[in-house]
PDB file of N, CA and C in Angstrom:
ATOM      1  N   UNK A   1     209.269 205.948 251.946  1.00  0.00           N
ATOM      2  CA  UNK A   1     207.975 206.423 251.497  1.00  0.00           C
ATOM      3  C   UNK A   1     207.147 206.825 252.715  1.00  0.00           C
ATOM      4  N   UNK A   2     206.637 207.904 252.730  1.00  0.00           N
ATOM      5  CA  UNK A   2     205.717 208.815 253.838  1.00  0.00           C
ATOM      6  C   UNK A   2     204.471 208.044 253.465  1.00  0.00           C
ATOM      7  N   UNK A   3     203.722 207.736 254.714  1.00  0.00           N
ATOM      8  CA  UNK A   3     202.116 207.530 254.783  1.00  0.00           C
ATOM      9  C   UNK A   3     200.991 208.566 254.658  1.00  0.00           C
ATOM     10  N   UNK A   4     199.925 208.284 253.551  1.00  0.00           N
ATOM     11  CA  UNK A   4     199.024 209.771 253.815  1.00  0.00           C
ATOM     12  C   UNK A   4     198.844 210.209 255.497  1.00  0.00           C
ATOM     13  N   UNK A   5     198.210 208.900 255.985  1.00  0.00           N
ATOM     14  CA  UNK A   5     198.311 208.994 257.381  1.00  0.00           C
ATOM     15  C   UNK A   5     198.827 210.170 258.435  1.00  0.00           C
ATOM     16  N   UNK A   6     200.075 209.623 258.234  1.00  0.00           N
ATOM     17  CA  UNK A   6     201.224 210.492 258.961  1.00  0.00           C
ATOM     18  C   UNK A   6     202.491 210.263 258.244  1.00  0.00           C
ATOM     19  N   UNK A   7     202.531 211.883 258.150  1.00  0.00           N
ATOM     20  CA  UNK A   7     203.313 212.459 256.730  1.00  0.00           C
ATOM     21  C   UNK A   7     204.710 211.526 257.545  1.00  0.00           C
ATOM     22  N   UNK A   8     204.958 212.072 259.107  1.00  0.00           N
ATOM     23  CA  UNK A   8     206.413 212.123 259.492  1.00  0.00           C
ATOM     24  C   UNK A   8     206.533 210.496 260.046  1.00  0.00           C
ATOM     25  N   UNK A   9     205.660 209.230 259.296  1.00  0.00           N
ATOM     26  CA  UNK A   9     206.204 208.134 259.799  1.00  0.00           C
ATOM     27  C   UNK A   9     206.160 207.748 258.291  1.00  0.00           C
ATOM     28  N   UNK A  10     207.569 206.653 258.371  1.00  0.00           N
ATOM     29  CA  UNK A  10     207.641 205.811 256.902  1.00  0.00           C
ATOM     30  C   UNK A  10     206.824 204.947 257.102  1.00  0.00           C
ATOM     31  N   UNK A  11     206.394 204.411 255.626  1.00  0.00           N
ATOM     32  CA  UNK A  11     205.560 202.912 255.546  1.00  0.00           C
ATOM     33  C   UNK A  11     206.137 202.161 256.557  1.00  0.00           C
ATOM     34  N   UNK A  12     208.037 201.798 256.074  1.00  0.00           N
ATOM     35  CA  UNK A  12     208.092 200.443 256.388  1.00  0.00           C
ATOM     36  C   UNK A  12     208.187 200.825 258.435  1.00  0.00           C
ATOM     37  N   UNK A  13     208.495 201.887 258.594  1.00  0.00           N
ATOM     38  CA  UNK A  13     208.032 201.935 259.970  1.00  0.00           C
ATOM     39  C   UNK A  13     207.051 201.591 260.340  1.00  0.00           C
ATOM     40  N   UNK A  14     205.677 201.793 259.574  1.00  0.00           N
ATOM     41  CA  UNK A  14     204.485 201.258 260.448  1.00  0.00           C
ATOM     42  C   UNK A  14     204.425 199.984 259.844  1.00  0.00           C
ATOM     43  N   UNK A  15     205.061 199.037 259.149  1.00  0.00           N
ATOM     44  CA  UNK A  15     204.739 197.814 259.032  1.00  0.00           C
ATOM     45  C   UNK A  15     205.666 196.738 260.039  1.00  0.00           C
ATOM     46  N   UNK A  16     206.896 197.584 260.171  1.00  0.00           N
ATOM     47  CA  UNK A  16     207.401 197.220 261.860  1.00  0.00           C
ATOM     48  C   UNK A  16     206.511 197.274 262.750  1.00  0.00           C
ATOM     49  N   UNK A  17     206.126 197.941 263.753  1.00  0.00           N
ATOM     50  CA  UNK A  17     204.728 198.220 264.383  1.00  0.00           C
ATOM     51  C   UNK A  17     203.910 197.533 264.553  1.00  0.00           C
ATOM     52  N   UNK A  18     203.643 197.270 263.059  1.00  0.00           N
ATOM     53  CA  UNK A  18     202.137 196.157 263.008  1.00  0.00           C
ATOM     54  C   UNK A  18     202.570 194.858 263.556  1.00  0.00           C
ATOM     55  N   UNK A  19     204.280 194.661 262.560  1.00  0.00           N
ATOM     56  CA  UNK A  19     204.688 193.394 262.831  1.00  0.00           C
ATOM     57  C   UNK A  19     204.916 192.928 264.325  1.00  0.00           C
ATOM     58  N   UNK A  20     205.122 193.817 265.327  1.00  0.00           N
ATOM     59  CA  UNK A  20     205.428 193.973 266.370  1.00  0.00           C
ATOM     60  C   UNK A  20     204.350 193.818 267.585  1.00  0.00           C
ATOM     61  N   UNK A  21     203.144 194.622 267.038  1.00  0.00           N
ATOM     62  CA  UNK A  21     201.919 194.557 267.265  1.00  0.00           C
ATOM     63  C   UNK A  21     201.573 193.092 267.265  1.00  0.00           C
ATOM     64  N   UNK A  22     201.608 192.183 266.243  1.00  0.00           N
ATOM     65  CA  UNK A  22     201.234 190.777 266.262  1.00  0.00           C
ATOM     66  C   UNK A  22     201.730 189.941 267.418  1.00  0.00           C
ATOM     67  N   UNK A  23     203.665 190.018 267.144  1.00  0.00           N
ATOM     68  CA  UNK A  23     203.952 189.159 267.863  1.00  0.00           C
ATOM     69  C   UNK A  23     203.386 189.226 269.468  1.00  0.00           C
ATOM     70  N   UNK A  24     203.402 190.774 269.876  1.00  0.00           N
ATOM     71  CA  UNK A  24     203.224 191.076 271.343  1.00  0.00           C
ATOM     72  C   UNK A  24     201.986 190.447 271.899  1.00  0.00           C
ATOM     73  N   UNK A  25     200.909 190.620 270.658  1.00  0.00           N
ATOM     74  CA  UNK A  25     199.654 189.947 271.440  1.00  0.00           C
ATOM     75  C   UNK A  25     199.458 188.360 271.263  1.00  0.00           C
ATOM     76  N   UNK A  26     200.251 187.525 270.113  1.00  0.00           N
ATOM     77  CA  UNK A  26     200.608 186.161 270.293  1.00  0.00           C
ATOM     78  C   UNK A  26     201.007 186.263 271.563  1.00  0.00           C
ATOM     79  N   UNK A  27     201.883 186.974 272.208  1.00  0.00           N
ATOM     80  CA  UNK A  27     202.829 186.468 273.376  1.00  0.00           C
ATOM     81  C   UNK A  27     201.926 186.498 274.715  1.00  0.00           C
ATOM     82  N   UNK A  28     200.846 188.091 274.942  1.00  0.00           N
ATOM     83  CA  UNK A  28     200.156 188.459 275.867  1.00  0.00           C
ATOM     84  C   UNK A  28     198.957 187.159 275.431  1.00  0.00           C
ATOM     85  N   UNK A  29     198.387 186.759 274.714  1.00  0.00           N
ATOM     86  CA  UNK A  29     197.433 185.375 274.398  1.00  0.00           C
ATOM     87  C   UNK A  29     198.203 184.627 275.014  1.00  0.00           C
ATOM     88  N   UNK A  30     199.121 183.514 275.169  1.00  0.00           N
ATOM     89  CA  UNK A  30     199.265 182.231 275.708  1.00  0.00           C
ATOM     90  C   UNK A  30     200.190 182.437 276.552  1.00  0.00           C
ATOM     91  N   UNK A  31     200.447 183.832 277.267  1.00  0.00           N
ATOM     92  CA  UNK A  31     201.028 183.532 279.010  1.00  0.00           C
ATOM     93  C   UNK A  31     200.060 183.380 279.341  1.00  0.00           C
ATOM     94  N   UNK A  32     200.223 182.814 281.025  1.00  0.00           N
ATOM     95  CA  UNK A  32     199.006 182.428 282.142  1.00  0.00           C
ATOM     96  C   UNK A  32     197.926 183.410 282.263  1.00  0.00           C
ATOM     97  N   UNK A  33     196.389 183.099 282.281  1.00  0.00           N
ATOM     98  CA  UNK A  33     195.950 184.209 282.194  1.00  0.00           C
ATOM     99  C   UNK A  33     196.006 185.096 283.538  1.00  0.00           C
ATOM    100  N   UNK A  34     196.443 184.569 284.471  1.00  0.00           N
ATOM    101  CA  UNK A  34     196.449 185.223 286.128  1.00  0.00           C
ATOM    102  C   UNK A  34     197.730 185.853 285.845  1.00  0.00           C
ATOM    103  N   UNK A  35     198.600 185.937 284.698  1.00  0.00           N
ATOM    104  CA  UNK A  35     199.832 187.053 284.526  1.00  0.00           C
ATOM    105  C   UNK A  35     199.476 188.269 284.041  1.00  0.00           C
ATOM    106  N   UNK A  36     197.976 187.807 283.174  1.00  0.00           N
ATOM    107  CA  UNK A  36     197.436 189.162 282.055  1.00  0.00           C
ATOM    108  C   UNK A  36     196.697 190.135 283.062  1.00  0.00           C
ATOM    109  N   UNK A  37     195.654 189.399 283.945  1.00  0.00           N
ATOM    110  CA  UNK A  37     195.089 190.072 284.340  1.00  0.00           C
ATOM    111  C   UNK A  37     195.334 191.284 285.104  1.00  0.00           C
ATOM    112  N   UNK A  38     196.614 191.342 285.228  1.00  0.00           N
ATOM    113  CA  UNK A  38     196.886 193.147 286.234  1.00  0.00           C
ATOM    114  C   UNK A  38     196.841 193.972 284.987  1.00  0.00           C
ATOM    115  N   UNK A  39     196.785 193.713 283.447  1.00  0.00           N
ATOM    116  CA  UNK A  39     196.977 194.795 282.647  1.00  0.00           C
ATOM    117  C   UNK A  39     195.430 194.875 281.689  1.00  0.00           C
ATOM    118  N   UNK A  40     194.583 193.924 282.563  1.00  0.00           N
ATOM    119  CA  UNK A  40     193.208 193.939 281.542  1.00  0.00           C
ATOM    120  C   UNK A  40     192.805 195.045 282.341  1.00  0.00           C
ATOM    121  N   UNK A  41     192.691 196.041 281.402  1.00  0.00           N
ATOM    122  CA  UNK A  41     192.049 197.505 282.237  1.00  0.00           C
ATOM    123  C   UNK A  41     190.297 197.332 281.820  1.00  0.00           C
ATOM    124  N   UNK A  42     189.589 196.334 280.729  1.00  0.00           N
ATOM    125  CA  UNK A  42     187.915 196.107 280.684  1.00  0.00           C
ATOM    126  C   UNK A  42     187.936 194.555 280.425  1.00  0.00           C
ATOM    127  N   UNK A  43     186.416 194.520 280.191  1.00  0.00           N
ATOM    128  CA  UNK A  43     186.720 192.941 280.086  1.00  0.00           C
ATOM    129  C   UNK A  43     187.223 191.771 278.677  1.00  0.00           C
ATOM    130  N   UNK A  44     187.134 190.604 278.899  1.00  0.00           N
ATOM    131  CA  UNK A  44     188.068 189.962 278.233  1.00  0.00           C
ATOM    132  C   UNK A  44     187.602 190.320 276.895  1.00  0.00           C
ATOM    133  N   UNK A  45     186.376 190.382 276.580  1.00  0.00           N
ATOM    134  CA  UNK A  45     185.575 190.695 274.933  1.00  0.00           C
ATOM    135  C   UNK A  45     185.898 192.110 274.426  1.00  0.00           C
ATOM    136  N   UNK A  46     185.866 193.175 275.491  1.00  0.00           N
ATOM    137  CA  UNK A  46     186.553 194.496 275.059  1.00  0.00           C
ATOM    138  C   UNK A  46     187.751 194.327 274.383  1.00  0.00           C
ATOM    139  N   UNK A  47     188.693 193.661 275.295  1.00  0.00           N
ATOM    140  CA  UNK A  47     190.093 193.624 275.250  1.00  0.00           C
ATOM    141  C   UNK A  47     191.034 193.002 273.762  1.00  0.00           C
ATOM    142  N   UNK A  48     189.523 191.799 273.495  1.00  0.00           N
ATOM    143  CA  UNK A  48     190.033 191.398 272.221  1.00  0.00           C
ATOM    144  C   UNK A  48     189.897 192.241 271.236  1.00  0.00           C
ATOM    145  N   UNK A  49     188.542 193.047 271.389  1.00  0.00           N
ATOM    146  CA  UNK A  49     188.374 193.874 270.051  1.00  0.00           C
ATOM    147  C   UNK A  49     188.700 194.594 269.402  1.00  0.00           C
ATOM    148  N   UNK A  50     189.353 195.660 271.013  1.00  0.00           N
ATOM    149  CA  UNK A  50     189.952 196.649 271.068  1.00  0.00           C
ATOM    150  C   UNK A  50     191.445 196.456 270.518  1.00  0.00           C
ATOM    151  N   UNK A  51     192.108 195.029 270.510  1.00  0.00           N
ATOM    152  CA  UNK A  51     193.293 195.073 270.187  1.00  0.00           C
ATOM    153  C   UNK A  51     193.361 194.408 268.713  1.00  0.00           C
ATOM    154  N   UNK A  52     192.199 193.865 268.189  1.00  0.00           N
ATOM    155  CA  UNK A  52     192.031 193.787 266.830  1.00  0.00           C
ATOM    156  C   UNK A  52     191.528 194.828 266.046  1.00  0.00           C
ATOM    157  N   UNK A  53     191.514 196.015 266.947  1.00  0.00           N
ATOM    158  CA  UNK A  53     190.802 197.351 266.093  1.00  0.00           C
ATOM    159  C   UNK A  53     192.231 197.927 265.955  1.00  0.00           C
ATOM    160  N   UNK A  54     193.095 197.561 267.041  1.00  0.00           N
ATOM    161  CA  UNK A  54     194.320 198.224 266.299  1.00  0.00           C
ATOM    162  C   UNK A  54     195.383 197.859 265.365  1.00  0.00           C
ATOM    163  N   UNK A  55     195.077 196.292 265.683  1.00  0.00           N
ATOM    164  CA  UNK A  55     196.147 195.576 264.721  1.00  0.00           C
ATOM    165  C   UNK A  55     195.046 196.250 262.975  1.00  0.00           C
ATOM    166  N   UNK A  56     194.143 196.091 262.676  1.00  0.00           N
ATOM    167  CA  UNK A  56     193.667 196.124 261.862  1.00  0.00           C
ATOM    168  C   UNK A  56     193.292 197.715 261.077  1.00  0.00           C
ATOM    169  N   UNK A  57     193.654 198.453 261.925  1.00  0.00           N
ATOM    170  CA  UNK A  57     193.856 199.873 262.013  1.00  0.00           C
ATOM    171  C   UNK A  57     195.663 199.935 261.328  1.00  0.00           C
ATOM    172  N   UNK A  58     196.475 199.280 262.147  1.00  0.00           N
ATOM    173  CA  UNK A  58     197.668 199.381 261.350  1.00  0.00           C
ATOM    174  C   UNK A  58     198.165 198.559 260.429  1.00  0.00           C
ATOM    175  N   UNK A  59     197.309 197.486 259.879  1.00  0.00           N
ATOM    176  CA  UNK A  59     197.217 196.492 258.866  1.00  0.00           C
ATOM    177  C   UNK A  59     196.598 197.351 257.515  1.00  0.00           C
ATOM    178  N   UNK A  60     195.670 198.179 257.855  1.00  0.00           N
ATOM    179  CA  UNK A  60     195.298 199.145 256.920  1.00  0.00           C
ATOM    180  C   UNK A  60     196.385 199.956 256.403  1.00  0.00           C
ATOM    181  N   UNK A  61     196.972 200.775 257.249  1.00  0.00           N
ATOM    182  CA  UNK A  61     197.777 201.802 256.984  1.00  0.00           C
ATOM    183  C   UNK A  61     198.736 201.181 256.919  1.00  0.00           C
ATOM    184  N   UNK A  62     199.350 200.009 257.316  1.00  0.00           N
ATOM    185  CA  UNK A  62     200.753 199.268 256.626  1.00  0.00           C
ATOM    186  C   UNK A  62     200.410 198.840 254.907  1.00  0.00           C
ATOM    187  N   UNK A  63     199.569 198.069 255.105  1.00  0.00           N
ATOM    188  CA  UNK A  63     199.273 197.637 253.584  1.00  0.00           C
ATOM    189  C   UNK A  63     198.107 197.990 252.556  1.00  0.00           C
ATOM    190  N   UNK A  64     197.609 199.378 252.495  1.00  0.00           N
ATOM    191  CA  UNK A  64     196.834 199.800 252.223  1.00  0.00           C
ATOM    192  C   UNK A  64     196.084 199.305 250.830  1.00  0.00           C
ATOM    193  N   UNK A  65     196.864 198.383 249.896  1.00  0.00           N
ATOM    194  CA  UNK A  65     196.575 198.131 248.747  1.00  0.00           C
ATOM    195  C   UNK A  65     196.423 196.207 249.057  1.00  0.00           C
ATOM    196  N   UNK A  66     196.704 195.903 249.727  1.00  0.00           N
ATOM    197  CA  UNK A  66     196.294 194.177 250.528  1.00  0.00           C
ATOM    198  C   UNK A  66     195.176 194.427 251.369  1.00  0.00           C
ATOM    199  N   UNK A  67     194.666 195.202 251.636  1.00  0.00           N
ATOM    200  CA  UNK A  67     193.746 195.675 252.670  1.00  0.00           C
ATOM    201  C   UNK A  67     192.634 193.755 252.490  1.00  0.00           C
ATOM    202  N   UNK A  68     192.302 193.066 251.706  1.00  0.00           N
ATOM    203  CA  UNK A  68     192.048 191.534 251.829  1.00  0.00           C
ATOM    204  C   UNK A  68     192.537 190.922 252.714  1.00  0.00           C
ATOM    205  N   UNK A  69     193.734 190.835 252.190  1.00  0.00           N
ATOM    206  CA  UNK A  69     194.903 189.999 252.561  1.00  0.00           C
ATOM    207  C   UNK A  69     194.877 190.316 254.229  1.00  0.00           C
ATOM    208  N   UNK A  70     195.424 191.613 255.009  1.00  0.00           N
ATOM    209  CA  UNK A  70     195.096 191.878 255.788  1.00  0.00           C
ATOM    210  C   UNK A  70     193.972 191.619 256.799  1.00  0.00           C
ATOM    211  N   UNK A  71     192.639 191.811 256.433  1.00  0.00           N
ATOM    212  CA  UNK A  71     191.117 190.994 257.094  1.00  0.00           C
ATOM    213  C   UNK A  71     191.344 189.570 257.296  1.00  0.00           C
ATOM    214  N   UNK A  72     191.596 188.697 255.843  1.00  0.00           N
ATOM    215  CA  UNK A  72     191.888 187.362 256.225  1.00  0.00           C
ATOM    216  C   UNK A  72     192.727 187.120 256.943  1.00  0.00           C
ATOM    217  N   UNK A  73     193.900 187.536 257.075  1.00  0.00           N
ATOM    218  CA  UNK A  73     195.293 186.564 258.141  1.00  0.00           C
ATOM    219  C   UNK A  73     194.596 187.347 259.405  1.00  0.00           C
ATOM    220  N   UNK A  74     194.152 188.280 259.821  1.00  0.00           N
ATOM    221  CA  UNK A  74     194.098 188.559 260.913  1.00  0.00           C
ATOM    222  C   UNK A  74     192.437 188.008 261.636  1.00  0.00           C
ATOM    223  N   UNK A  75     191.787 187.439 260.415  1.00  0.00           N
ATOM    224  CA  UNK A  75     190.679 186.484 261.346  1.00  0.00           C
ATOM    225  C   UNK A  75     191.261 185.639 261.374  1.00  0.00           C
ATOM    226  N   UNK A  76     192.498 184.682 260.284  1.00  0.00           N
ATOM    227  CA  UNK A  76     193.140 183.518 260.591  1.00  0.00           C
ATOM    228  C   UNK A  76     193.569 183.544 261.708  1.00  0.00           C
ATOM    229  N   UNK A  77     194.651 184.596 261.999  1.00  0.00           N
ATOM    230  CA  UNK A  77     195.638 184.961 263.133  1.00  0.00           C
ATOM    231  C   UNK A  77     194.720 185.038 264.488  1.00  0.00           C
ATOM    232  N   UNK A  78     192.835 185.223 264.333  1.00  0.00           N
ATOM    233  CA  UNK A  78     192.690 185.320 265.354  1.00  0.00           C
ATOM    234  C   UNK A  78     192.131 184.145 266.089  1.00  0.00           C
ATOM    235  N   UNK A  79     191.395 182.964 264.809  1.00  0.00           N
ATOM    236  CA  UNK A  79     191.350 181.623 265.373  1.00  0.00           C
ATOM    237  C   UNK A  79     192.263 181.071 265.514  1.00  0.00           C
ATOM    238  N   UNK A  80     193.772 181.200 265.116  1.00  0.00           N
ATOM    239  CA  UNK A  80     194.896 180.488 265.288  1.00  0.00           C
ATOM    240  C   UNK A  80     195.419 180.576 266.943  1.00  0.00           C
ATOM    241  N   UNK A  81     194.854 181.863 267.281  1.00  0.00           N
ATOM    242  CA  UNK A  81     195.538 182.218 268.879  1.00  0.00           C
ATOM    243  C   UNK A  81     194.584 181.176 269.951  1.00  0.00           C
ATOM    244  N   UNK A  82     193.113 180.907 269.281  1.00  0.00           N
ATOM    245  CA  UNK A  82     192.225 180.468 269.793  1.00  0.00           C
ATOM    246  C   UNK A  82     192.607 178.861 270.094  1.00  0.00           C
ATOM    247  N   UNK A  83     193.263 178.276 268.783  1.00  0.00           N
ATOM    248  CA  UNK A  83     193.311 177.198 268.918  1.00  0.00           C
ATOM    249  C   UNK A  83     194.594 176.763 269.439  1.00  0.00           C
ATOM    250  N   UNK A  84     195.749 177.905 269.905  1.00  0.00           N
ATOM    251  CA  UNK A  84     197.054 177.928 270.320  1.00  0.00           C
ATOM    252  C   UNK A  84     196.539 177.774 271.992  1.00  0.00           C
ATOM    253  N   UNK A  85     195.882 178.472 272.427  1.00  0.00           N
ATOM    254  CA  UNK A  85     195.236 178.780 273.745  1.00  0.00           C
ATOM    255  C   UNK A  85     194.620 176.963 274.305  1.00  0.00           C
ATOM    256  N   UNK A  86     194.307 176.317 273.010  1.00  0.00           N
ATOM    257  CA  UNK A  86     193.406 175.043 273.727  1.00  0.00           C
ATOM    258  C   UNK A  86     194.722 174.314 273.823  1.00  0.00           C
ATOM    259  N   UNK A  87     195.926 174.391 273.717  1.00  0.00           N
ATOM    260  CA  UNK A  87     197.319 173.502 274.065  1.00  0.00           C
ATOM    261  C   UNK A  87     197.878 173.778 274.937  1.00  0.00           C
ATOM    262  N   UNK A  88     197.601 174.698 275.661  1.00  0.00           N
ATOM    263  CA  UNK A  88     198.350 175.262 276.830  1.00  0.00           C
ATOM    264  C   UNK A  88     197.231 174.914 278.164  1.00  0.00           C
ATOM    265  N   UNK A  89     197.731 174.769 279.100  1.00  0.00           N
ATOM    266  CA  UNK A  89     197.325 174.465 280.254  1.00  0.00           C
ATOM    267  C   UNK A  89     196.358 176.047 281.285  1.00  0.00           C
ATOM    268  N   UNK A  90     196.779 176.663 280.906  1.00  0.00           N
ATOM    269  CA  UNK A  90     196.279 177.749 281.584  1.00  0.00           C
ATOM    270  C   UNK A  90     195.403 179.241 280.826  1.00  0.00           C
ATOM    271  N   UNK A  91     195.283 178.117 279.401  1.00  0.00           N
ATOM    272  CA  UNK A  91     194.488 179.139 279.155  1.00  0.00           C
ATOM    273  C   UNK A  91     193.113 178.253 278.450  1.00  0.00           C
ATOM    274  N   UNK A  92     192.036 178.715 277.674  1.00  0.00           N
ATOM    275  CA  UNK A  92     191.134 178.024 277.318  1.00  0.00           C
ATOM    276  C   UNK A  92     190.172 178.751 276.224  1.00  0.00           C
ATOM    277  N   UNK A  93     189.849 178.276 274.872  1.00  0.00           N
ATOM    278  CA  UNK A  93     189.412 179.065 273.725  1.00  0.00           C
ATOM    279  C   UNK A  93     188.342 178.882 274.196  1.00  0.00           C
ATOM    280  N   UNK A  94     187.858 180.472 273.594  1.00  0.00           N
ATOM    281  CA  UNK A  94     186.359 180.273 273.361  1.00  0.00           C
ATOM    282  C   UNK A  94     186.205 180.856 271.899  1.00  0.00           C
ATOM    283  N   UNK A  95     185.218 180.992 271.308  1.00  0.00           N
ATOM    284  CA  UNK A  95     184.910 181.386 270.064  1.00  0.00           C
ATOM    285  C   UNK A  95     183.963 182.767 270.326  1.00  0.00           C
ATOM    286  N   UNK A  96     183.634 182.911 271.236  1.00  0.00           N
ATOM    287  CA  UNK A  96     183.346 184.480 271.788  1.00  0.00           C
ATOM    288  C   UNK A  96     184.327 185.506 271.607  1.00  0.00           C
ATOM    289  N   UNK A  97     185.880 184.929 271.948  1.00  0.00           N
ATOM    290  CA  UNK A  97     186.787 185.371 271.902  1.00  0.00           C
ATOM    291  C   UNK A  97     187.278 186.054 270.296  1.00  0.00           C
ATOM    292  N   UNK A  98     187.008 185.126 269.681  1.00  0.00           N
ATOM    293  CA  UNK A  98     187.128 185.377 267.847  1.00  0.00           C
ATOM    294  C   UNK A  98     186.053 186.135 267.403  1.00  0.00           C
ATOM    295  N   UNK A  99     185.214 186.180 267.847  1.00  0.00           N
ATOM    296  CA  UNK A  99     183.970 187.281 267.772  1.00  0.00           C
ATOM    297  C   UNK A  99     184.472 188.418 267.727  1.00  0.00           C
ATOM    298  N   UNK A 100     184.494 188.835 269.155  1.00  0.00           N
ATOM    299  CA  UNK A 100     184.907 189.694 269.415  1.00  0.00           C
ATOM    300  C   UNK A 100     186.157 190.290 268.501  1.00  0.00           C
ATOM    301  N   UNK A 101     187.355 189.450 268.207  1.00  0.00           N
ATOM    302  CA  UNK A 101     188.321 189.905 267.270  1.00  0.00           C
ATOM    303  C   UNK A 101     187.834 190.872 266.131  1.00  0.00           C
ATOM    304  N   UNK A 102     186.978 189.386 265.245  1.00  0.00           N
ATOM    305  CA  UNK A 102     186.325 190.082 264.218  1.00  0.00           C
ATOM    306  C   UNK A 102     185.368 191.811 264.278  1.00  0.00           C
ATOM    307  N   UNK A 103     184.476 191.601 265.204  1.00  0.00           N
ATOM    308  CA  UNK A 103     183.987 192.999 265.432  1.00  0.00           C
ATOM    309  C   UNK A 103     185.061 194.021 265.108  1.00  0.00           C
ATOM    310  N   UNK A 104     186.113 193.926 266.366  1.00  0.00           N
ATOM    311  CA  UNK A 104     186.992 194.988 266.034  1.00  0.00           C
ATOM    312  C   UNK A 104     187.620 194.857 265.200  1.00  0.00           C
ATOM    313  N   UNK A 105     187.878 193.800 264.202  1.00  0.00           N
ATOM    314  CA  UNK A 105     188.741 194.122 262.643  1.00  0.00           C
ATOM    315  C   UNK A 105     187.729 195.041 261.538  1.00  0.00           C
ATOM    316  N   UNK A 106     186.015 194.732 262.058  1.00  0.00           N
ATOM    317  CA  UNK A 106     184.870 195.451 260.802  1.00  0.00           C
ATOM    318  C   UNK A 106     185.100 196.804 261.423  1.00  0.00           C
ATOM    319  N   UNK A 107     184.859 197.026 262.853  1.00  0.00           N
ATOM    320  CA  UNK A 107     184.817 198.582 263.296  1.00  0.00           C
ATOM    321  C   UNK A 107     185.739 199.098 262.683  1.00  0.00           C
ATOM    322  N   UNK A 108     187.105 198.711 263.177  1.00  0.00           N
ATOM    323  CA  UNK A 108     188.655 199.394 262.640  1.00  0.00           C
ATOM    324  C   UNK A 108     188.599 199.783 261.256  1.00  0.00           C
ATOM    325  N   UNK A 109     187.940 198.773 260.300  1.00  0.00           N
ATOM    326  CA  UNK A 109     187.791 199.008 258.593  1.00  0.00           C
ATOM    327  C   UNK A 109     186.763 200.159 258.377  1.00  0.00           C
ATOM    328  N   UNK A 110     185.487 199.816 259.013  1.00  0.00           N
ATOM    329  CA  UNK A 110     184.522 201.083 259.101  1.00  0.00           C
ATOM    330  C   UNK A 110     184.698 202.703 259.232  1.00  0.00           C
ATOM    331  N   UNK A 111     185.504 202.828 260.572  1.00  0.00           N
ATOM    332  CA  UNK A 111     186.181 203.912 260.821  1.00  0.00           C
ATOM    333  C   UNK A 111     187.029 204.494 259.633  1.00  0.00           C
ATOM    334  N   UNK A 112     188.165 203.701 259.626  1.00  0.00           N
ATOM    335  CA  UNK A 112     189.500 204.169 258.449  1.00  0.00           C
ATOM    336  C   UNK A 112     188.341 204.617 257.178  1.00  0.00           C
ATOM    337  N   UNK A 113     187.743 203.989 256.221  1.00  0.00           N
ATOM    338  CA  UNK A 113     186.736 204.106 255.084  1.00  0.00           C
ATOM    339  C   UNK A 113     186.615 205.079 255.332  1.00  0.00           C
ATOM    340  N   UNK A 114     185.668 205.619 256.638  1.00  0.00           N
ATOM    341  CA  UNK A 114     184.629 206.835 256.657  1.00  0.00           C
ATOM    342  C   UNK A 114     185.578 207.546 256.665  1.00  0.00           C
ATOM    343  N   UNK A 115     186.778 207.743 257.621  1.00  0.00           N
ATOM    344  CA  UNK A 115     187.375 208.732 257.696  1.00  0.00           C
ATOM    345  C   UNK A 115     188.045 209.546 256.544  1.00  0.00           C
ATOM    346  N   UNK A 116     188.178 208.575 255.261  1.00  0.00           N
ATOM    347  CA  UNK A 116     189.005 208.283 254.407  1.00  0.00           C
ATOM    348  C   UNK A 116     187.798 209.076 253.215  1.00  0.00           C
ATOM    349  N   UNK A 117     186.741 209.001 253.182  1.00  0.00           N
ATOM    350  CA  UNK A 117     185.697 209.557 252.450  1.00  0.00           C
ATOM    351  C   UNK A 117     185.218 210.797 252.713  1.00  0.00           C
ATOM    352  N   UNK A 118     185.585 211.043 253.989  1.00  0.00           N
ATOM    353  CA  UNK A 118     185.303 212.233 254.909  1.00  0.00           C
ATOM    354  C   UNK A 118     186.891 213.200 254.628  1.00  0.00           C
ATOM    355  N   UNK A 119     187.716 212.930 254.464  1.00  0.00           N
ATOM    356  CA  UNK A 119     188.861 213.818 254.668  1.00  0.00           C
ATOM    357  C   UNK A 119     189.240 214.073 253.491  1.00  0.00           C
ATOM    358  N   UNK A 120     188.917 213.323 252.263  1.00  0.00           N
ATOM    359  CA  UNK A 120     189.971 213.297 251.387  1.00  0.00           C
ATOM    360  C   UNK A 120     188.951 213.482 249.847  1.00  0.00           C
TER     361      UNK A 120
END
C-alpha cells in the first residue's frame, strides 16, 4: 500500500523507519553523553524536539488512523528514556528534556494537520 505522502514509499516501509527511528534514539539517549556530543549540531532542548518532531512526523504517516495511540507511546517513550537515563551512570534526567520532546511531538502534529488542510 502507497502513502498519500509519498506515492513511491510503502506504508510498511515507513513503519520500518519509524521503527528504526525509535530504536536509534533509545540507543543515542543512554550512550555516554561525551560520545553524543560530536553529533549535537544545537543544543540539548533543540535536539530533543527536533528528534521528536520527526519520530512523530513518521508516527503520523506510519499510522495515520492511531494517530492517539502514536502521541501517547511517544510521550510514554519519552519519559521512559528519561527515567532509563537516571540508571545509567553517565547520563542524568531532566524533565526539561520531556518538554522539549513533547513540544516537538505538538509542532510535528500542527504542521502535518495544516499541511493536510492546506493540500488536500
Amino acid at each position: 500500500m502507497k502513502t498519500p505522502v509519498f506515492p513511491f514509499v510503502s506504508l510498511s516501509h515507513l513503519r520500518i523507519l519509524f521503527w528504526v527511528a525509535l530504536a536509534g534514539l533509545l540507543t543515542l539517549a543512554l550512550l555516554p553523553s561525551n560520545m553524543v556530543q560530536d553529533v549535537m549540531l544545537f543544543s540539548d532542548k533543540v535536539m530533543h524536539a527536533l528528534a521528536f518532531f520527526v519520530l512523530a512526523t513518521l508516527g503520523y504517516w506510519s499510522y495515520p488512523k492511531h494517530i492517539l495511540y502514536v502521541i501517547g507511546g511517544l510521550l510514554i517513550y519519552g519519559a521512559f528514556i528519561e527515567f532509563f537515563q537516571a540508571l545509567t551512570e553517565t547520563r542524568a534526567p531532566e524533565w526539561g528534556d520531556w518538554l522539549a520532546d513533547s513540544l516537538g511531538i505538538i509542532t510535528a502534529l500542527f504542521l502535518v494537520r495544516l499541511r493536510r488542510s492546506l493540500f488536500q
